[in-house]
C-alpha atoms as a PDB file:
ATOM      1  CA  UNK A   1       0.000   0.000   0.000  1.00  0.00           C
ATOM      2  CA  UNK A   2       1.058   3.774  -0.522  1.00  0.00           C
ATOM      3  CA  UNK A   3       0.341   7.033   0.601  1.00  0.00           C
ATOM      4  CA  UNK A   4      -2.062   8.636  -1.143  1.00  0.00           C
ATOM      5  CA  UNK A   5      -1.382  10.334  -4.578  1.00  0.00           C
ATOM      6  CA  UNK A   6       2.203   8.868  -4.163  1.00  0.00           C
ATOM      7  CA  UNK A   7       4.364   6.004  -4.361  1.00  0.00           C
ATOM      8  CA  UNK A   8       5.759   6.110  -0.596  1.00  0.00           C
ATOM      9  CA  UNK A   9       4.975   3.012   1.053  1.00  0.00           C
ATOM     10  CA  UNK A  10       2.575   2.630   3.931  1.00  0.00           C
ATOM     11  CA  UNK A  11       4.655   1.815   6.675  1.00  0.00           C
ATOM     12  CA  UNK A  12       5.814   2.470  10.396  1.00  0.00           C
ATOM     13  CA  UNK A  13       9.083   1.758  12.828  1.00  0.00           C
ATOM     14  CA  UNK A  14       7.566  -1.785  13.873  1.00  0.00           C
ATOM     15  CA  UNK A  15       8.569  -0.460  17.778  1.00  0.00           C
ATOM     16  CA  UNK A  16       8.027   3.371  17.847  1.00  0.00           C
ATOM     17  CA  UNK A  17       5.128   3.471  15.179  1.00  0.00           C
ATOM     18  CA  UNK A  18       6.887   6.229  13.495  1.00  0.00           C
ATOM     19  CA  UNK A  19       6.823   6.814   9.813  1.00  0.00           C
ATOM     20  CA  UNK A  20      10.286   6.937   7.332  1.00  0.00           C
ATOM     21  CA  UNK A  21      13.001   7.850   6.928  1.00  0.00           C
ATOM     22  CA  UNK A  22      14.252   5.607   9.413  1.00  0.00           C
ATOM     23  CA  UNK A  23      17.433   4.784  10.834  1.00  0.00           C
ATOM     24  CA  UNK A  24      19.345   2.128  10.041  1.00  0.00           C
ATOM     25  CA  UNK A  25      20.090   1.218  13.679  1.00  0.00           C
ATOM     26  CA  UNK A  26      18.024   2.271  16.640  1.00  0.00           C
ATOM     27  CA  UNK A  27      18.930   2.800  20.357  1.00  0.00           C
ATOM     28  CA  UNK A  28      15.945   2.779  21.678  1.00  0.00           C
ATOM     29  CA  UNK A  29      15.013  -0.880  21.084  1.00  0.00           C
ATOM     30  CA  UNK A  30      15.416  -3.894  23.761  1.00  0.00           C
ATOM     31  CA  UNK A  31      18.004  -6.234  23.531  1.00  0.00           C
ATOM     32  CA  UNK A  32      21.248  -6.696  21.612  1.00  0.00           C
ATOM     33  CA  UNK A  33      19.643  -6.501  18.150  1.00  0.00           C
ATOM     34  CA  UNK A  34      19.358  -2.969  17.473  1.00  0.00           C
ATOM     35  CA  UNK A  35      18.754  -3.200  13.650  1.00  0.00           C
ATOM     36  CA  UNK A  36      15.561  -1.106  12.578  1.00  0.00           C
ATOM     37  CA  UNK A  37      12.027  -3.316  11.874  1.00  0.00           C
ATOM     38  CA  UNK A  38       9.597  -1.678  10.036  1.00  0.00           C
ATOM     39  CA  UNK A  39       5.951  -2.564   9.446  1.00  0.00           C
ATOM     40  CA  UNK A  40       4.814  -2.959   5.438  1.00  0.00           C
ATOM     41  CA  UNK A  41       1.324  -3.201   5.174  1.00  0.00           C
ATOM     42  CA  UNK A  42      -0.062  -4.971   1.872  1.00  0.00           C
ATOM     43  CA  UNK A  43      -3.587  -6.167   0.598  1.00  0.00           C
ATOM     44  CA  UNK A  44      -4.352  -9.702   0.565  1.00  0.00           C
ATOM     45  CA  UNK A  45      -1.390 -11.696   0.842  1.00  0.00           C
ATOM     46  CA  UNK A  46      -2.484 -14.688   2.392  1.00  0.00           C
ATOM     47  CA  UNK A  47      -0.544 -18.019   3.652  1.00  0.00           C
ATOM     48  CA  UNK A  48      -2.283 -21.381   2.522  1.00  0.00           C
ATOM     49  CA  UNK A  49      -2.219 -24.248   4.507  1.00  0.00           C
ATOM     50  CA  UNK A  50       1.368 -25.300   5.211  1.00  0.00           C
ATOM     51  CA  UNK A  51       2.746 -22.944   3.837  1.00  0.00           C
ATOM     52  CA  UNK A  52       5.156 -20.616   6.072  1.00  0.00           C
ATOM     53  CA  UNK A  53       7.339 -16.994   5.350  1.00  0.00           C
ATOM     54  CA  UNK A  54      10.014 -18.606   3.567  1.00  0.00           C
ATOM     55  CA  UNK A  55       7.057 -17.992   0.437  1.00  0.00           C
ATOM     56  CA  UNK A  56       7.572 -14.186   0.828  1.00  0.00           C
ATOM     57  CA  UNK A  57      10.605 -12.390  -0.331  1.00  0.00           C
ATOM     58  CA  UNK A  58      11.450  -8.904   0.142  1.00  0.00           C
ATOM     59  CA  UNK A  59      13.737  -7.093  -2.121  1.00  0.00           C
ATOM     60  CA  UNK A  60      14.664  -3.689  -2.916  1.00  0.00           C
ATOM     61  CA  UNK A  61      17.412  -1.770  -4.850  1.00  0.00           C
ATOM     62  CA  UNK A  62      18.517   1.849  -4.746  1.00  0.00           C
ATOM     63  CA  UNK A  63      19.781   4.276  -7.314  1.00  0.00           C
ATOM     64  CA  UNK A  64      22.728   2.883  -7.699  1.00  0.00           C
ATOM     65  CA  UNK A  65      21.148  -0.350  -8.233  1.00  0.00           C
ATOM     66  CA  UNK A  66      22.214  -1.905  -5.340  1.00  0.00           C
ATOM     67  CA  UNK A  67      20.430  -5.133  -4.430  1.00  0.00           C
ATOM     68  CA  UNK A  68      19.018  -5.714  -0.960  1.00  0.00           C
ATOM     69  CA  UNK A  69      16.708  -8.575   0.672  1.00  0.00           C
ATOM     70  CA  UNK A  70      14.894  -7.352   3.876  1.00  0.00           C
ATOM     71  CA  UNK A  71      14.048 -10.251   5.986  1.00  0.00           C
ATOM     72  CA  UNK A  72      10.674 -11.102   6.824  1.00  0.00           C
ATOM     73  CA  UNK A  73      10.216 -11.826  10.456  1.00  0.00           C
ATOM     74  CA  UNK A  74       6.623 -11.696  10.425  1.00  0.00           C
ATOM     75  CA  UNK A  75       2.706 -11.641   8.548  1.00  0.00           C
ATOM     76  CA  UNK A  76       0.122 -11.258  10.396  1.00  0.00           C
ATOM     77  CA  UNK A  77      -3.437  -9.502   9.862  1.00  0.00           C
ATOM     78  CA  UNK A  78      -4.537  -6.492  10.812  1.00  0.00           C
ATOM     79  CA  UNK A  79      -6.680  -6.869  13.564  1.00  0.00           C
ATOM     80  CA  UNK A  80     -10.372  -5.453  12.885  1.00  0.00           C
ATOM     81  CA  UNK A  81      -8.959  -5.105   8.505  1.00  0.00           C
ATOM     82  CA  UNK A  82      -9.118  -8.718   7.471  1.00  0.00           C
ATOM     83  CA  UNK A  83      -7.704  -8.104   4.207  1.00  0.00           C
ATOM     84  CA  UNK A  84      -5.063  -5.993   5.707  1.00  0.00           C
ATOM     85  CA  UNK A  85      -1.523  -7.180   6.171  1.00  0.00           C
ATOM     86  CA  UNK A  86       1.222  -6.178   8.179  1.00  0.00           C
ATOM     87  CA  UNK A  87       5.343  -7.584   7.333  1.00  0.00           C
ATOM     88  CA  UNK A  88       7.771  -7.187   9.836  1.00  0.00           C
ATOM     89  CA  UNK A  89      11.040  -6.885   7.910  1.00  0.00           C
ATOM     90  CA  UNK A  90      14.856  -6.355   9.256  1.00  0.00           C
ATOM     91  CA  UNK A  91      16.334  -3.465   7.593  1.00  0.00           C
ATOM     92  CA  UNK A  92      19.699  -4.771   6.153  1.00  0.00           C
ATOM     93  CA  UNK A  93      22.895  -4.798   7.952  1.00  0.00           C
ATOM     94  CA  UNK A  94      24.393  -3.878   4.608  1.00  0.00           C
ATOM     95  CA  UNK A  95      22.235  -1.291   3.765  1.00  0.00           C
ATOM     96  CA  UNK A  96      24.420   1.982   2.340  1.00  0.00           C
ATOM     97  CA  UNK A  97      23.040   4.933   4.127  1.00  0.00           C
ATOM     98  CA  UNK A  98      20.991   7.508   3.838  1.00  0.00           C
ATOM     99  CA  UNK A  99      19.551   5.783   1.082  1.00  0.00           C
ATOM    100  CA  UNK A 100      15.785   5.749  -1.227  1.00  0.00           C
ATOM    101  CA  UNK A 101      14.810   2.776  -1.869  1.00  0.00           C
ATOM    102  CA  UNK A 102      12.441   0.687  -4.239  1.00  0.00           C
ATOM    103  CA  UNK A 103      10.763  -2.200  -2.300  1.00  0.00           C
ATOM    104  CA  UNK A 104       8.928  -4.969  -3.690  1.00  0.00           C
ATOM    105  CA  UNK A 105       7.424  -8.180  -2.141  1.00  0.00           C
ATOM    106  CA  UNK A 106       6.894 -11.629  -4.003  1.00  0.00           C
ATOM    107  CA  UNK A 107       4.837 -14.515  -2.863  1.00  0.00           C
ATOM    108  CA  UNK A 108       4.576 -17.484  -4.885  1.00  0.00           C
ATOM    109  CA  UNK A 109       5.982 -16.054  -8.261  1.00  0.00           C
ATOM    110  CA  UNK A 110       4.120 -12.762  -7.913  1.00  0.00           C
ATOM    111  CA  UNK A 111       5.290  -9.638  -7.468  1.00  0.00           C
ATOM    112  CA  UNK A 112       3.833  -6.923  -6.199  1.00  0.00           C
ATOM    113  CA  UNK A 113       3.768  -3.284  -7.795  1.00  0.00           C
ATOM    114  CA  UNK A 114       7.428  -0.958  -5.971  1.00  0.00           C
ATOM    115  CA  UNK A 115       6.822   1.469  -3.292  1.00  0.00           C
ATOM    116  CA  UNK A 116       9.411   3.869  -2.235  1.00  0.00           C
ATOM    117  CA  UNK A 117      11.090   3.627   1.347  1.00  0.00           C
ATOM    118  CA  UNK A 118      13.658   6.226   2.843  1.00  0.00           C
ATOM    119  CA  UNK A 119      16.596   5.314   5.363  1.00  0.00           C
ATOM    120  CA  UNK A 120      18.708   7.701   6.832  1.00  0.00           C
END
């Protein structure tokens, strides 16, 4: 999903519910791991039975062209939206920042349409 009018994707800090551009590490989480997660929210991407995460791939590329994956930690639904869906990715350890970036998700062959994400 996007913001409207635009191609910016529809997501938050998966911790601080902020919106981008987000750092690439972040302080204020718990625990060692201090690697941004962001929330992606999508329409209708549904897991069949038996299937798992390792269906969904994340991928986006910069100006430069610049490959990354983001890992997906997490799907679940929106809770009172059932045909919304919320990722939980890792932001790359790699990641070259500040950076734009053009994200796409694929689920069993498909991909989905790019949406624009911005790390700083």
């Amino acid at each position: 999903m996007t913001e409207d009018e635009s191609l910016n994707a529809l997501v938050l800090d998966a911790l601080l519910h902020t919106r981008d551009p987000f750092p690439l590490v972040n302080d204020n989480y718990f625990g060692a791991e201090k690697r941004t997660r962001i929330k992606l929210f999508l329409v209708d991407l549904d897991l069949y039975s038996g299937e798992t995460l390792s269906i969904i791939s994340v991928n986006a590329h910069d100006a430069q062209q610049r490959n990354y994956v983001l890992p997906v930690e997490d799907r679940r639904k929106v809770p009172g939206f059932p045909w919304l869906v919320q990722l939980t990715l890792l932001l790359p350890s790699d990641l070259i920042v500040p950076n734009d970036l053009s994200l796409s998700v694929s689920a069993r062959g498909q991909a989905s349409n790019s949406v624009n994400l911005r790390i700083k």
